[in-house]
ModelCIF file with pLDDT and N, C-alpha, C, O atoms, coordinates in Angstrom:
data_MODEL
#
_entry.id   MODEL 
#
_entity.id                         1 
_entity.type                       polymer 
_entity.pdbx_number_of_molecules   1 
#
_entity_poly.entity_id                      1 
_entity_poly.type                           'polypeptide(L)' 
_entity_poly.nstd_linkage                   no 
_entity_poly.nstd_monomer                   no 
_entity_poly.pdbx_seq_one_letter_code       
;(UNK)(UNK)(UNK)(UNK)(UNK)(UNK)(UNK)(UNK)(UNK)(UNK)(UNK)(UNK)(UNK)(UNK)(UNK)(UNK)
(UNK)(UNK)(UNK)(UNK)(UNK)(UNK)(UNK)(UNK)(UNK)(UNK)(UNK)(UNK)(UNK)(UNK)(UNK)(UNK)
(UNK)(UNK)(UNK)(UNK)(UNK)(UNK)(UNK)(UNK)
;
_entity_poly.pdbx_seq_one_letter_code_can   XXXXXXXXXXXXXXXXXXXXXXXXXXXXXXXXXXXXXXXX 
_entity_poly.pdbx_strand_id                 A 
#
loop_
_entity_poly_seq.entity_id 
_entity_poly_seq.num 
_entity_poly_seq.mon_id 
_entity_poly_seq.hetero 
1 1  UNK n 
1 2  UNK n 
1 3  UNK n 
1 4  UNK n 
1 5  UNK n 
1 6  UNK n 
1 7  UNK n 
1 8  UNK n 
1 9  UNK n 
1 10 UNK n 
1 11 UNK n 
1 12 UNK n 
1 13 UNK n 
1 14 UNK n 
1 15 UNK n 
1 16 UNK n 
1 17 UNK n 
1 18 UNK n 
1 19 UNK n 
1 20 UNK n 
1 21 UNK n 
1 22 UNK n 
1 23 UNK n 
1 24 UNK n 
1 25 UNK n 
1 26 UNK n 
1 27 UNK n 
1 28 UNK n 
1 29 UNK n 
1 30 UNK n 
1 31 UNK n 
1 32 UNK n 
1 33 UNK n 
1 34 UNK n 
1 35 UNK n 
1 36 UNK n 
1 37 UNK n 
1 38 UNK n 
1 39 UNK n 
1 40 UNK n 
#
_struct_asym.id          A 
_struct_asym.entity_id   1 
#
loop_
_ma_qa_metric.id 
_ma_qa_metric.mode 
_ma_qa_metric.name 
_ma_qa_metric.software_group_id 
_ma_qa_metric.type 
1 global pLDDT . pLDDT 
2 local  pLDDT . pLDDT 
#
_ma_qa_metric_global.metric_id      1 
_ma_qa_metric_global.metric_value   85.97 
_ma_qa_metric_global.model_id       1 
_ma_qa_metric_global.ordinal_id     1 
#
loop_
_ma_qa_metric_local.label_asym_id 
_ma_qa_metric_local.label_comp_id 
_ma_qa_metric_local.label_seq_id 
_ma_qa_metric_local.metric_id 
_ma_qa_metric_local.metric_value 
_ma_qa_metric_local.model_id 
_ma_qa_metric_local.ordinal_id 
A UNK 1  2 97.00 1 1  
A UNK 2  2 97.00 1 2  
A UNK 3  2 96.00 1 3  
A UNK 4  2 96.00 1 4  
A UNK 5  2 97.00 1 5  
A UNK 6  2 97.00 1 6  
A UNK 7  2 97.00 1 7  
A UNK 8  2 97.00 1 8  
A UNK 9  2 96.00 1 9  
A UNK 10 2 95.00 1 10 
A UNK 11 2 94.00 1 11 
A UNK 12 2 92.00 1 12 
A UNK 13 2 92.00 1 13 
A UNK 14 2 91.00 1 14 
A UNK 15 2 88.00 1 15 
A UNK 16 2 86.00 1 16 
A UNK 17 2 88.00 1 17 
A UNK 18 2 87.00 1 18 
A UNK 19 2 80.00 1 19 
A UNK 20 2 80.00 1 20 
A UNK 21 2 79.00 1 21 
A UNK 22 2 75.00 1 22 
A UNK 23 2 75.00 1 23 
A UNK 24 2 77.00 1 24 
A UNK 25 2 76.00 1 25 
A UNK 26 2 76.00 1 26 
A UNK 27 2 79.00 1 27 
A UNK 28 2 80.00 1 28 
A UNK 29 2 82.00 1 29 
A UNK 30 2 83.00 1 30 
A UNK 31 2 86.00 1 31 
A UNK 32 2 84.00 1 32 
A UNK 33 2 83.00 1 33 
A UNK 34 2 83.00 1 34 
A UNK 35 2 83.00 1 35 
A UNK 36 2 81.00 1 36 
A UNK 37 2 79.00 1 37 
A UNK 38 2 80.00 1 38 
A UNK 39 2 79.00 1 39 
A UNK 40 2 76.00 1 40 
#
loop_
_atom_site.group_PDB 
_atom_site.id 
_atom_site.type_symbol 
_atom_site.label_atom_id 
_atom_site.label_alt_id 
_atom_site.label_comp_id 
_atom_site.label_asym_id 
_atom_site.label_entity_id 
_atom_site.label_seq_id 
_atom_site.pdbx_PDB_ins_code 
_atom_site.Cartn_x 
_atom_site.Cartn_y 
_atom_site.Cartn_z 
_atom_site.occupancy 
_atom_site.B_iso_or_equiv 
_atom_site.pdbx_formal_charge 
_atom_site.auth_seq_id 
_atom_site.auth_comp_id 
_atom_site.auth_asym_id 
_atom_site.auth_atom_id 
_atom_site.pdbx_PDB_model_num 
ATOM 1   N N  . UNK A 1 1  ? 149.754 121.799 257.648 1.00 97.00 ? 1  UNK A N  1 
ATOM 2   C CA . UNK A 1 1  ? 149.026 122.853 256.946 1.00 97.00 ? 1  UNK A CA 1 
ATOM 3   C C  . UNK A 1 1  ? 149.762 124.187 257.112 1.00 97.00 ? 1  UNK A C  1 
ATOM 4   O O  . UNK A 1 1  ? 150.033 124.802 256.081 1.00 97.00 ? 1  UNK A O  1 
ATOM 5   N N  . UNK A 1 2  ? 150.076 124.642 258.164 1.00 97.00 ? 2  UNK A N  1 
ATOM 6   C CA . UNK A 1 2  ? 151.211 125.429 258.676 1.00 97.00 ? 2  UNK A CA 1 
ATOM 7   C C  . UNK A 1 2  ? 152.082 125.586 257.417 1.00 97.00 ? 2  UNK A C  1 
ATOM 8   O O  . UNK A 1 2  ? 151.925 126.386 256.494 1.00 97.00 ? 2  UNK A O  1 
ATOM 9   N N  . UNK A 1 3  ? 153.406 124.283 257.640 1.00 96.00 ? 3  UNK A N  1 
ATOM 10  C CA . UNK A 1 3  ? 154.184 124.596 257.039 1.00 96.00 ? 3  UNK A CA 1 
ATOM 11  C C  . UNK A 1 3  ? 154.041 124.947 255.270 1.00 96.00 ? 3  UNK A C  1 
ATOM 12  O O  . UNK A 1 3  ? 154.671 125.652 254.482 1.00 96.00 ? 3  UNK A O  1 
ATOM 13  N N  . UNK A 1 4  ? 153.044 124.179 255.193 1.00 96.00 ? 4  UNK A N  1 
ATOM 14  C CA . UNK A 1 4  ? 152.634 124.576 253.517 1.00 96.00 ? 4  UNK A CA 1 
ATOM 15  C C  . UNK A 1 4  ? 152.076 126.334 253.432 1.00 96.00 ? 4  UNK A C  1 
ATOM 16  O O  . UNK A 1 4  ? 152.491 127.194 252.656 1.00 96.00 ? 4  UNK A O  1 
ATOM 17  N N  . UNK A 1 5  ? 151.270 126.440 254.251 1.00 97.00 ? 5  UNK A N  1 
ATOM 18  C CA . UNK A 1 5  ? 150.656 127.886 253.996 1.00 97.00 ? 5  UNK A CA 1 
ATOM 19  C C  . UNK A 1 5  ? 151.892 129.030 253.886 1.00 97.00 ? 5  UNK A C  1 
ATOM 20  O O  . UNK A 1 5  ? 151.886 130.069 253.225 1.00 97.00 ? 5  UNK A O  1 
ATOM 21  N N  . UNK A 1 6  ? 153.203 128.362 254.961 1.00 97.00 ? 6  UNK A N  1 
ATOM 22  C CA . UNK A 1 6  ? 154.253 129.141 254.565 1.00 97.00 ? 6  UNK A CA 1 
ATOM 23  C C  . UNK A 1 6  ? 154.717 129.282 253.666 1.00 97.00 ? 6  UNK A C  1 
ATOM 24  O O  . UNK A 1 6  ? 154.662 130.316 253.000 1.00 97.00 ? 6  UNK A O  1 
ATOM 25  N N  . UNK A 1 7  ? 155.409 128.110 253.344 1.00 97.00 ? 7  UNK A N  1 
ATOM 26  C CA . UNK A 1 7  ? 155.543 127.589 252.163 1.00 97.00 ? 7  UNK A CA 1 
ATOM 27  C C  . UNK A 1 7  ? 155.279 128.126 250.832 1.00 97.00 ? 7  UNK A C  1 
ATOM 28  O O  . UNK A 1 7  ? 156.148 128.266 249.972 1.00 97.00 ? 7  UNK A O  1 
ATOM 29  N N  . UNK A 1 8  ? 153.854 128.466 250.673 1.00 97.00 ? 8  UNK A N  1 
ATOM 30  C CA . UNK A 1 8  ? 152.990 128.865 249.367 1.00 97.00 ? 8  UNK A CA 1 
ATOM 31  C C  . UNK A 1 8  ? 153.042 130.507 249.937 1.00 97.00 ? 8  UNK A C  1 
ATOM 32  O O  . UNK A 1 8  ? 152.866 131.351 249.058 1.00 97.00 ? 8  UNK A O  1 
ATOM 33  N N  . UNK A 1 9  ? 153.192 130.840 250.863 1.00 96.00 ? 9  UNK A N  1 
ATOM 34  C CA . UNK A 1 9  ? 153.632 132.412 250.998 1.00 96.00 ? 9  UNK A CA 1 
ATOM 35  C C  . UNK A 1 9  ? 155.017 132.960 250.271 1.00 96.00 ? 9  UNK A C  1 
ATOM 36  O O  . UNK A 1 9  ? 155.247 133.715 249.325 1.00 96.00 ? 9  UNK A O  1 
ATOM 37  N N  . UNK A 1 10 ? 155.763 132.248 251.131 1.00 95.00 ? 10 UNK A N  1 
ATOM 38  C CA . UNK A 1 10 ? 157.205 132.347 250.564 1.00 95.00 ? 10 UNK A CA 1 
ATOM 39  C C  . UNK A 1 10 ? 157.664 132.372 248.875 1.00 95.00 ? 10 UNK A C  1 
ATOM 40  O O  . UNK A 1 10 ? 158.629 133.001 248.440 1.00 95.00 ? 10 UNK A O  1 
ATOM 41  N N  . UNK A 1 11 ? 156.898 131.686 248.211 1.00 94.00 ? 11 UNK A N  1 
ATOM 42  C CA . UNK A 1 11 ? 157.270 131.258 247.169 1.00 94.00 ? 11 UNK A CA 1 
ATOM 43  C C  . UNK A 1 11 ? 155.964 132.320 246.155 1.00 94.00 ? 11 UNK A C  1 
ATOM 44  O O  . UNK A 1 11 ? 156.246 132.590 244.987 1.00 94.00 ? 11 UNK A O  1 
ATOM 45  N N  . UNK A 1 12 ? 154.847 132.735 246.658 1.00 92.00 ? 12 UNK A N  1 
ATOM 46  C CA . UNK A 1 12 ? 154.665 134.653 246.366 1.00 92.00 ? 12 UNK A CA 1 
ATOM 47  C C  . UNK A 1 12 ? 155.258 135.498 246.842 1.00 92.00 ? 12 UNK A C  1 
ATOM 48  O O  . UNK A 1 12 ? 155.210 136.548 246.201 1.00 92.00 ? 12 UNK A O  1 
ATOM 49  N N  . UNK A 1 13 ? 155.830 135.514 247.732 1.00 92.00 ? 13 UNK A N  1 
ATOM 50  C CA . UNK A 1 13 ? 156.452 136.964 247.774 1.00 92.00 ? 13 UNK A CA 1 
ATOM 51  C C  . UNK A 1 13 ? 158.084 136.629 247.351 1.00 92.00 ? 13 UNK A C  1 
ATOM 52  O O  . UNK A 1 13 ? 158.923 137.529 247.335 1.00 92.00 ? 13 UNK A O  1 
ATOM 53  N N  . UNK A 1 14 ? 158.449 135.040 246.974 1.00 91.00 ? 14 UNK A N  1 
ATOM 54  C CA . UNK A 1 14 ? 159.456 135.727 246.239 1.00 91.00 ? 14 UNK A CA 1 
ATOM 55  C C  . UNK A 1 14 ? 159.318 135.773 244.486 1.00 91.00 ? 14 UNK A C  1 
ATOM 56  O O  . UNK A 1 14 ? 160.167 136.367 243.822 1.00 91.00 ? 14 UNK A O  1 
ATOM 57  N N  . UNK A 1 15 ? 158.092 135.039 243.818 1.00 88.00 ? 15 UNK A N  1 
ATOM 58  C CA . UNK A 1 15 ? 157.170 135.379 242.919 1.00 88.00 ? 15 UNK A CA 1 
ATOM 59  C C  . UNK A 1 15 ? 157.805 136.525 242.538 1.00 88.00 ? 15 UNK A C  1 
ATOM 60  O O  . UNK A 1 15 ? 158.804 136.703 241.841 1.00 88.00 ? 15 UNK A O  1 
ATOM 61  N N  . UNK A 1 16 ? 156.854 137.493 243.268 1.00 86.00 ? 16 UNK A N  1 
ATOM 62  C CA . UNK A 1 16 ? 156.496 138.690 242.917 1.00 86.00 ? 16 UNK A CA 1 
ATOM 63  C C  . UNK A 1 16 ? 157.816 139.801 243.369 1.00 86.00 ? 16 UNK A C  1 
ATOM 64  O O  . UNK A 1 16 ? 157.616 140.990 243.122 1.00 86.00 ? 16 UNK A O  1 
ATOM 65  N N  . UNK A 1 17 ? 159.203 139.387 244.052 1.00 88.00 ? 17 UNK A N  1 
ATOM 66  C CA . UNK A 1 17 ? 160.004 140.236 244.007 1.00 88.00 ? 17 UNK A CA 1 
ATOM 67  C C  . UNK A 1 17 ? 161.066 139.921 243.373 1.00 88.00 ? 17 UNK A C  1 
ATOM 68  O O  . UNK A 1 17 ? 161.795 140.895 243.189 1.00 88.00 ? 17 UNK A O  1 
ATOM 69  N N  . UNK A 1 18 ? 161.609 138.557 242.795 1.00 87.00 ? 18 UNK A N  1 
ATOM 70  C CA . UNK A 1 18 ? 162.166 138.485 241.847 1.00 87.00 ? 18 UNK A CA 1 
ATOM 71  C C  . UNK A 1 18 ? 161.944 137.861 240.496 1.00 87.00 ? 18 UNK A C  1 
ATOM 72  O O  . UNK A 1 18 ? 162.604 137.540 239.508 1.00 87.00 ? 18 UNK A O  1 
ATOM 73  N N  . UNK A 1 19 ? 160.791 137.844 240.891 1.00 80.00 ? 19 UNK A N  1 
ATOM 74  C CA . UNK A 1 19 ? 160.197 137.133 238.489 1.00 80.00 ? 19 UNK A CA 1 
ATOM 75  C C  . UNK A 1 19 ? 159.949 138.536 238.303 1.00 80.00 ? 19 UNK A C  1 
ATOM 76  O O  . UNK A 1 19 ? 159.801 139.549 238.987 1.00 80.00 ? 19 UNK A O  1 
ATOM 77  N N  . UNK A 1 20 ? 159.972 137.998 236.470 1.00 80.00 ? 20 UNK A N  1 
ATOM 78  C CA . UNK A 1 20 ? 159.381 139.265 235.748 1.00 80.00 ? 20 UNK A CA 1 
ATOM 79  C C  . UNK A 1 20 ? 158.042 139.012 235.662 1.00 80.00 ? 20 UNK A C  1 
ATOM 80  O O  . UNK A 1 20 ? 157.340 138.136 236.167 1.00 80.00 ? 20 UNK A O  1 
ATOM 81  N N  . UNK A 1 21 ? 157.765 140.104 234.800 1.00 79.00 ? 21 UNK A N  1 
ATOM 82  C CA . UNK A 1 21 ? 156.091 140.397 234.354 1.00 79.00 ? 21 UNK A CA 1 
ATOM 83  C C  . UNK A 1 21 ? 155.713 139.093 233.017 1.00 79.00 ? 21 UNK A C  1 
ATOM 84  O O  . UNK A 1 21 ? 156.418 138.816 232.047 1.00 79.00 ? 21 UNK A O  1 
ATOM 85  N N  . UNK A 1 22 ? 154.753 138.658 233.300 1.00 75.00 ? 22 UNK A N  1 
ATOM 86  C CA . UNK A 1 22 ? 154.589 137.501 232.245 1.00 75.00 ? 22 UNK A CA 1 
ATOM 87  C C  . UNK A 1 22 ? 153.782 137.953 230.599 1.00 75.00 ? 22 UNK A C  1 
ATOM 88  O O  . UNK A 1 22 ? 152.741 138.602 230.500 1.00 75.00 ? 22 UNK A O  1 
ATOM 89  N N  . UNK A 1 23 ? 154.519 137.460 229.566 1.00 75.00 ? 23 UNK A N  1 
ATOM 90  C CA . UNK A 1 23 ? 153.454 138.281 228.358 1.00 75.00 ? 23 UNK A CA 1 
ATOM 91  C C  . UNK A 1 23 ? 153.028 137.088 227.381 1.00 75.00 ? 23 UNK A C  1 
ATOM 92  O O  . UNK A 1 23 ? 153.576 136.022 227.101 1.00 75.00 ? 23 UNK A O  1 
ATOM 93  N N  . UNK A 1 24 ? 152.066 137.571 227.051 1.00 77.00 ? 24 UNK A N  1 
ATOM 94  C CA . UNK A 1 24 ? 151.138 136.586 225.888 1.00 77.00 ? 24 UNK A CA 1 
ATOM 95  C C  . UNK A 1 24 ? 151.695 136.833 224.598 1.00 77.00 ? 24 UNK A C  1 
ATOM 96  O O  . UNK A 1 24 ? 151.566 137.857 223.927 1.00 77.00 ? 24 UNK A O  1 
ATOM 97  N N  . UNK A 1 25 ? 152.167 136.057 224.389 1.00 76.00 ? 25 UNK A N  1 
ATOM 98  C CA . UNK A 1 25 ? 153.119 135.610 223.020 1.00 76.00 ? 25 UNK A CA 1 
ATOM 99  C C  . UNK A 1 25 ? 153.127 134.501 222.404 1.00 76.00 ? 25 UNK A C  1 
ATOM 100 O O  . UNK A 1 25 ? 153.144 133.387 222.927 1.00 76.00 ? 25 UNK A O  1 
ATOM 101 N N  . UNK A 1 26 ? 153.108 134.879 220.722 1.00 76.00 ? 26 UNK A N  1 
ATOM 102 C CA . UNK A 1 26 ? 153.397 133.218 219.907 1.00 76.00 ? 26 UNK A CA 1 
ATOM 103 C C  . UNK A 1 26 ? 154.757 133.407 219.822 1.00 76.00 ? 26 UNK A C  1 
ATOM 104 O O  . UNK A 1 26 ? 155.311 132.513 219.182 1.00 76.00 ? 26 UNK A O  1 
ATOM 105 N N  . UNK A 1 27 ? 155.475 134.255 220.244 1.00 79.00 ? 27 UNK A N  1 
ATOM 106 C CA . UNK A 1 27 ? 156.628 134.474 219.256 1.00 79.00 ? 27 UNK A CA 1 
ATOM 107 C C  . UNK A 1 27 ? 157.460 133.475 220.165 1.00 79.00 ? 27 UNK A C  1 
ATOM 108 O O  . UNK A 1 27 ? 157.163 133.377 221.355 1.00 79.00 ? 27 UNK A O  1 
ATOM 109 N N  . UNK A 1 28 ? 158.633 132.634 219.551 1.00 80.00 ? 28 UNK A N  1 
ATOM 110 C CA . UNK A 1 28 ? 159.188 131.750 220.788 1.00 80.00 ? 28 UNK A CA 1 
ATOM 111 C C  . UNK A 1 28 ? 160.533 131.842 219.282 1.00 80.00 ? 28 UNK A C  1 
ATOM 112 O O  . UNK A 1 28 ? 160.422 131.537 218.095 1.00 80.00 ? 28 UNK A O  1 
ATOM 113 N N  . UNK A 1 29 ? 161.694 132.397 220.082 1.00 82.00 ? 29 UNK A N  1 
ATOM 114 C CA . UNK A 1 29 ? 162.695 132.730 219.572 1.00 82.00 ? 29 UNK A CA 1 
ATOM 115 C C  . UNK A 1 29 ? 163.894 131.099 219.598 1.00 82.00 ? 29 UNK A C  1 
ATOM 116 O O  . UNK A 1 29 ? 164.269 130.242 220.398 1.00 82.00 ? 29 UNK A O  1 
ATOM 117 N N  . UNK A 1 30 ? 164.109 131.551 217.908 1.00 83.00 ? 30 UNK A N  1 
ATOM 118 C CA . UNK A 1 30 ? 165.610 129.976 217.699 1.00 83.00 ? 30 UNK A CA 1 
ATOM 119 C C  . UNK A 1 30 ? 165.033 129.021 217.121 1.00 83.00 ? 30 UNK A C  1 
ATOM 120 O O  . UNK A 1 30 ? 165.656 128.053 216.685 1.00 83.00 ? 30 UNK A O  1 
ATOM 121 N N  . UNK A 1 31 ? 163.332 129.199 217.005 1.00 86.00 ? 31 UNK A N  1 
ATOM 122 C CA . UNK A 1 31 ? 162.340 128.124 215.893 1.00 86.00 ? 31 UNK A CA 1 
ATOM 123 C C  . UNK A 1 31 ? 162.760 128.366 214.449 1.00 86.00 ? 31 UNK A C  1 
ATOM 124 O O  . UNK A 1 31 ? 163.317 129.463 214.476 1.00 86.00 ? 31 UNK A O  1 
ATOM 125 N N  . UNK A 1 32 ? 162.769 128.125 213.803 1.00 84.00 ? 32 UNK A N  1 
ATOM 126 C CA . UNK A 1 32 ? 162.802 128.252 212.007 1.00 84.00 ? 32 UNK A CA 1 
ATOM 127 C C  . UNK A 1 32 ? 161.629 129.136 211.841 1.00 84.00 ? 32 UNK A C  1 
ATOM 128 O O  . UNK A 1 32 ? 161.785 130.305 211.489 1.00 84.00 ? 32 UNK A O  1 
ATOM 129 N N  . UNK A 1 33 ? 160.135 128.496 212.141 1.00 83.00 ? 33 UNK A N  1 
ATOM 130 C CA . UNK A 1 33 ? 159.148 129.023 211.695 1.00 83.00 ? 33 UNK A CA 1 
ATOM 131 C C  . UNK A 1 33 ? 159.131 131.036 212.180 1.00 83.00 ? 33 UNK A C  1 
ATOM 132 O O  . UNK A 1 33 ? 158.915 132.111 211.619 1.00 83.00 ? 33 UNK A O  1 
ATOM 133 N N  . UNK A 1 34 ? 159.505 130.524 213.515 1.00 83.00 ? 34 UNK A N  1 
ATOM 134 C CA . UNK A 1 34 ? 159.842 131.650 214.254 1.00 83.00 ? 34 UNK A CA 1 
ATOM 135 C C  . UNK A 1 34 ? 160.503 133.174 213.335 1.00 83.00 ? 34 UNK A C  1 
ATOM 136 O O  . UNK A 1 34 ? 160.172 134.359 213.287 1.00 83.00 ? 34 UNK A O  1 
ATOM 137 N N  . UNK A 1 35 ? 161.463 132.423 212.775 1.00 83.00 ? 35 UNK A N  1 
ATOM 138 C CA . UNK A 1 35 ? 162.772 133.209 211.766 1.00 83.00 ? 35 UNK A CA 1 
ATOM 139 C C  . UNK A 1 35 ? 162.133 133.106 210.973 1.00 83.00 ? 35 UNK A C  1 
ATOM 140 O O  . UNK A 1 35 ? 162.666 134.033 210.364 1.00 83.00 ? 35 UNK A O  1 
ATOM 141 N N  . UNK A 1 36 ? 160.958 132.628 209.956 1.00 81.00 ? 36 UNK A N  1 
ATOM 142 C CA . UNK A 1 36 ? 160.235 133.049 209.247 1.00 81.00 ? 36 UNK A CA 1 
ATOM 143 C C  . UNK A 1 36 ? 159.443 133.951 208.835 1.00 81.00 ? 36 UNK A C  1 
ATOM 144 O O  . UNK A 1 36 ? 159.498 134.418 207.697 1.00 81.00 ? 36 UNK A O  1 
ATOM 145 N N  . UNK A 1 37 ? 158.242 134.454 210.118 1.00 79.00 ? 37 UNK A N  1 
ATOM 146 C CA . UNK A 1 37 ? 157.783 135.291 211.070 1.00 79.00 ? 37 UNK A CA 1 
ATOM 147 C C  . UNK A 1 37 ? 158.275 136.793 210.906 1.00 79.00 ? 37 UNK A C  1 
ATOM 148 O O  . UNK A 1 37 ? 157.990 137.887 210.418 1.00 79.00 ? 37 UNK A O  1 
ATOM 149 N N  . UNK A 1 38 ? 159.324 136.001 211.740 1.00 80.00 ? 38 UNK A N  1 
ATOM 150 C CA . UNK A 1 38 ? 160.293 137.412 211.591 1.00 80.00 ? 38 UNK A CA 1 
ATOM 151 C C  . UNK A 1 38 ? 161.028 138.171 210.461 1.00 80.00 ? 38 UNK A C  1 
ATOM 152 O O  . UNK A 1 38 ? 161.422 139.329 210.599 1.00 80.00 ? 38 UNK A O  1 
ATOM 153 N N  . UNK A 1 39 ? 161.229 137.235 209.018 1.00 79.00 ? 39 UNK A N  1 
ATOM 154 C CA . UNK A 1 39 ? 161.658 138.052 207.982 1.00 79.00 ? 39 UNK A CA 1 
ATOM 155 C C  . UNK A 1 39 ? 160.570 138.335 207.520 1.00 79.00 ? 39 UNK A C  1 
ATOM 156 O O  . UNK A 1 39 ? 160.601 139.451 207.001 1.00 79.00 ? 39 UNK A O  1 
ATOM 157 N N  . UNK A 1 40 ? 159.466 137.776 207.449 1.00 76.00 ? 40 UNK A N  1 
ATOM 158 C CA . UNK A 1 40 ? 158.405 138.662 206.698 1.00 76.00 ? 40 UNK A CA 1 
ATOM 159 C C  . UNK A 1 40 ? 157.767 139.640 206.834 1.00 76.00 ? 40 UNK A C  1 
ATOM 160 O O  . UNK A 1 40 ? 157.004 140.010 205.941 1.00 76.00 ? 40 UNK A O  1 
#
């Protein structure tokens, strides 16, 4: 239990010092429909 609680520490604080910020998006870039989207 130990080593997991570390474990699941470690892997937030490196989370949160090297990921980015997460965003709510349809847009998903290199689709066709995507490039559709986007010229209109």
């Amino acid at each position: 239990v130990g080593v997991w609680l570390t474990l699941a520490v470690v892997v937030v604080v490196a989370s949160a010092s090297f990921g980015r910020e997460l965003d709510d998006s349809f847009a998903v870039p290199g689709l066709d429909s995507q490039e559709a989207v986007d010229l209109l």
